[in-house]
Protein backbone atom coordinates (compact mmCIF):
# COMPACT_ATOMS: atom_id res chain seq x y z
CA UNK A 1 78.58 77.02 -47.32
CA UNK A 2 82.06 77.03 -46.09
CA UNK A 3 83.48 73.63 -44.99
CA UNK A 4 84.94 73.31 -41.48
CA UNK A 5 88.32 72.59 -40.56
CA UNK A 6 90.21 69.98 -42.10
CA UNK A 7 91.63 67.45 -39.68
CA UNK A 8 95.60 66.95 -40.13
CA UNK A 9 95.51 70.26 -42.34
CA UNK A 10 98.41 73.15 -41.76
CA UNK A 11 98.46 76.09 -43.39
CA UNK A 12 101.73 78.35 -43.34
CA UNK A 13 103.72 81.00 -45.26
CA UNK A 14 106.25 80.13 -47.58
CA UNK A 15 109.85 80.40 -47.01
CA UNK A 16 113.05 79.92 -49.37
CA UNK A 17 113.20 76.69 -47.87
CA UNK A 18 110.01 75.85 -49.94
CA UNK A 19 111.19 76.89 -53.23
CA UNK A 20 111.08 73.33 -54.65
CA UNK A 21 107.88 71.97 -53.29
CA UNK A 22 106.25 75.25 -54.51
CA UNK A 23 107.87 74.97 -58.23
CA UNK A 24 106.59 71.53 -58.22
CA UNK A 25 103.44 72.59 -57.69
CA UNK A 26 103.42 75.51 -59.62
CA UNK A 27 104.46 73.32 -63.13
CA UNK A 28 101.43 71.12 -61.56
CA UNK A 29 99.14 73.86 -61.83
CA UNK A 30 100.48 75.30 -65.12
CA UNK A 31 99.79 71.80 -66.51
CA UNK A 32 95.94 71.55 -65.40
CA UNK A 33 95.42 74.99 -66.73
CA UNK A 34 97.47 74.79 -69.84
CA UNK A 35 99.91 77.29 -69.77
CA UNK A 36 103.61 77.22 -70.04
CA UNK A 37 105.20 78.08 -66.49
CA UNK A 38 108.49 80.20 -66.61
CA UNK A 39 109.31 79.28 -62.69
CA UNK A 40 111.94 78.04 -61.36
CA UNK A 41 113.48 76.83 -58.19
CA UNK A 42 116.06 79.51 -58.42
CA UNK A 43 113.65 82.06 -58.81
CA UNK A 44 111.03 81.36 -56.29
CA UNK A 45 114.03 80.97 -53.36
CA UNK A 46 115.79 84.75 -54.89
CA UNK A 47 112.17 86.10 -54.43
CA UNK A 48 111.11 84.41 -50.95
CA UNK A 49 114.30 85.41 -49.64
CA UNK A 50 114.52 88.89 -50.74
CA UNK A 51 113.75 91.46 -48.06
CA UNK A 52 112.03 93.46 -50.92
CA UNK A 53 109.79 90.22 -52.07
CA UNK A 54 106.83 91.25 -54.32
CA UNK A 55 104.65 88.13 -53.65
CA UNK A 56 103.97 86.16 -50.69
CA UNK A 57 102.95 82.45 -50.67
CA UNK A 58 100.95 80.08 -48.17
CA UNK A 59 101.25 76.25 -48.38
CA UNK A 60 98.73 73.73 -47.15
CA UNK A 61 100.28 70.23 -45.59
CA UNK A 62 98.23 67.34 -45.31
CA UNK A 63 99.58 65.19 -42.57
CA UNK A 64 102.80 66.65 -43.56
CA UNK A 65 102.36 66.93 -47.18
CA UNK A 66 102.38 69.61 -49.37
CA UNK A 67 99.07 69.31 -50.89
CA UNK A 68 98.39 72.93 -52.21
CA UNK A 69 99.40 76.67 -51.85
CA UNK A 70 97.78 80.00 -52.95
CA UNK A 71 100.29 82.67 -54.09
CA UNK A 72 99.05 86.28 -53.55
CA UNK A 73 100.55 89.90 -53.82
CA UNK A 74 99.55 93.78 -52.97
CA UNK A 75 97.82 96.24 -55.04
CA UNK A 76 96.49 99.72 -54.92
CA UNK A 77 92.51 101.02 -55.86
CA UNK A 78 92.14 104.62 -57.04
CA UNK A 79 88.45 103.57 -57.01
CA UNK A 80 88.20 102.40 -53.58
CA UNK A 81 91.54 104.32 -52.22
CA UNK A 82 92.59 101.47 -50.81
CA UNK A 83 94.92 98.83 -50.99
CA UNK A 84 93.62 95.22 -52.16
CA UNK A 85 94.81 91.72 -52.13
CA UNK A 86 95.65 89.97 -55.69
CA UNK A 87 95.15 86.54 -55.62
CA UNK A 88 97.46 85.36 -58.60
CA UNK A 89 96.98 81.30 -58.18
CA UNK A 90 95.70 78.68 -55.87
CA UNK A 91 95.71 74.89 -56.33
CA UNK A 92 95.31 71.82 -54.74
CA UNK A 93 97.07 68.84 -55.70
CA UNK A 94 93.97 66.68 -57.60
CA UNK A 95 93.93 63.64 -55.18
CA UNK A 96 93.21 66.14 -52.52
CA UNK A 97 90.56 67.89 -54.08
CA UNK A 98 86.68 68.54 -52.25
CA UNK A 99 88.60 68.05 -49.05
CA UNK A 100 88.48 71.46 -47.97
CA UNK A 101 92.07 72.65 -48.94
CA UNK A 102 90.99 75.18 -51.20
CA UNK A 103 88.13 76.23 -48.64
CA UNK A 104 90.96 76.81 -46.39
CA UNK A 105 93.93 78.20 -48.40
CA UNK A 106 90.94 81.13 -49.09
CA UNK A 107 90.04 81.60 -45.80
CA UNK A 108 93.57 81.77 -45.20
CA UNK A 109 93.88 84.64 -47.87
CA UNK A 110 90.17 86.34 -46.48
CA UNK A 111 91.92 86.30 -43.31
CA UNK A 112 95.03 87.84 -44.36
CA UNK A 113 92.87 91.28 -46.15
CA UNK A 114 91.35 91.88 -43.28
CA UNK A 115 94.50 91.82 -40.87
CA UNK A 116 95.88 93.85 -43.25
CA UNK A 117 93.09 96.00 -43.88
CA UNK A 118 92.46 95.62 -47.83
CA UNK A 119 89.56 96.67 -49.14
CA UNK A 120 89.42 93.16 -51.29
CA UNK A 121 90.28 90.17 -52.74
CA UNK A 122 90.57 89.83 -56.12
CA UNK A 123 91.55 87.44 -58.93
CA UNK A 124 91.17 85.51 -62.52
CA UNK A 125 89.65 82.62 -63.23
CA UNK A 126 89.93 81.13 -66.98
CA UNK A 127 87.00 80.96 -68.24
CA UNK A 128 86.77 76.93 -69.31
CA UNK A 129 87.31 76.44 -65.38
CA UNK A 130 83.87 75.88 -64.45
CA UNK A 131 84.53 74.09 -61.32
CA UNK A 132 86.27 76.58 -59.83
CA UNK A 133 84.22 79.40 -61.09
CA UNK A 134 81.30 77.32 -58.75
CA UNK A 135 83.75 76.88 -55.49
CA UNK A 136 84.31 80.72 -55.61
CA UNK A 137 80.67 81.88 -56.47
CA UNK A 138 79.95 79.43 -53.41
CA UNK A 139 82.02 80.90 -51.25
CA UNK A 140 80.41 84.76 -51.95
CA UNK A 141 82.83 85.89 -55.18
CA UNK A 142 81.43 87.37 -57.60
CA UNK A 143 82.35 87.90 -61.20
CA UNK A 144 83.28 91.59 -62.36
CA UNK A 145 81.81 91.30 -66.08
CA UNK A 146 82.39 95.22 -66.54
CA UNK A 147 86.09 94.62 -66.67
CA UNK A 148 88.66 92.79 -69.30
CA UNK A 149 91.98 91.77 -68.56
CA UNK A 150 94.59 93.34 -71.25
CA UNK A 151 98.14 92.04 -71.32
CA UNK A 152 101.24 93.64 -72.95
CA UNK A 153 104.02 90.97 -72.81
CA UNK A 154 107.27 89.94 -75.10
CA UNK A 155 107.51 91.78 -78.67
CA UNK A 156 104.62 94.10 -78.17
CA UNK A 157 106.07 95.36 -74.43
CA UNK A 158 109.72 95.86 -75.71
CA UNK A 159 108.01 97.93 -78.91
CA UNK A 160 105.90 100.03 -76.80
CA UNK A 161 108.73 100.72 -74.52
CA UNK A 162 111.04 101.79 -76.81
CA UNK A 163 108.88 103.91 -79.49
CA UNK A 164 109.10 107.09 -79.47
CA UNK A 165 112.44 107.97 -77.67
C-alpha cells in the first residue's frame, strides 16, 4: 500500500546549487551499499549545470533538510519502442527511514514517466538488499529474472576499444 503524504516533506529537482548536499549523500549511499563512489562536488555541479546534462536528480527536504534524493536518467526500448526511465539510485538518509521518503521520491519518479510518456521505470537492486527489494515489490515492481546485468569497465573497456584497429 502506498503511504500518504508526508507532512513537512518537499520534493524538488536538483540544481548546481545542490552539488554538495547531493555528494554528501551520494558517499552516504555508496557507504550503506558498499561500493566505492567516484563523485564529486565538482562533477555533480559541471553536470547539473550543463545544458546537455545526462541525468537529472530530485531531492527530498524534511522540514528543510535534505533527507534523500533519487537520481534518474533516459533510455531507449527496441522491445517496447519506447523511451523508459532509469532509475540509477535512491536513498534516504537512515534516521529518516519508514517515513515515507522513499514512498515519495518514487512517486515522484512514477510521476515523472508518465508526464513524459515512458513506457517504464526501471532499475537494480543488489541482491543482499532485502529491504528494499520488499519496499519495491510493495509498491507493484517486479523483478526481471530473464535478464543479467553485464558491465565492461577500466582494463577490459580500454582493451576492447582499442583491439582490432
Amino acid at each position: 500500500m502506498v503511504k500518504k503524504a508526508v507532512p513537512g516533506l518537499t520534493l524538488r529537482m536538483a540544481t548546481a546549487d545542490d552539488a554538495e548536499v547531493l555528494n554528501e549523500m551520494i558517499a552516504a549511499f555508496a557507504s550503506y551499499e558498499r561500493l566505492p563512489s567516484a563523485s564529486t562536488v565538482a562533477s555533480l555541479r559541471a553536470e547539473l549545470s550543463s545544458k546537455d546534462r545526462v541525468f537529472e536528480a530530485v531531492i527530498a527536504f524534511l522540514d528543510g533538510k535534505a533527507v534523500g534524493f533519487a537520481v534518474f536518467f533516459l533510455t531507449y526500448s527496441t522491445f517496447i519502442a519506447r523511451r523508459g526511465l532509469y532509475l540509477e539510485d535512491i536513498y534516504v538518509r537512515e534516521e529518516y527511514r519508514n517515513k515515507g521518503v522513499a514512498t515519495a521520491l518514487l512517486r515522484h519518479i512514477a510521476k515523472v514517466a508518465v508526464e513524459r510518456d515512458l513506457g517504464r521505470v526501471e532499475f537494480t537492486v543488489l541482491l543482499w538488499n532485502t529491504v528494499a527489494i520488499e519496499f519495491f515489490e510493495t509498491l507493484g515492481a517486479t523483478p526481471n529474472s530473464a535478464w543479467t546485468t553485464y558491465r565492461l569497465s577500466g582494463d577490459w573497456l580500454q582493451k576492447l576499444a582499442h583491439e582490432g584497429g
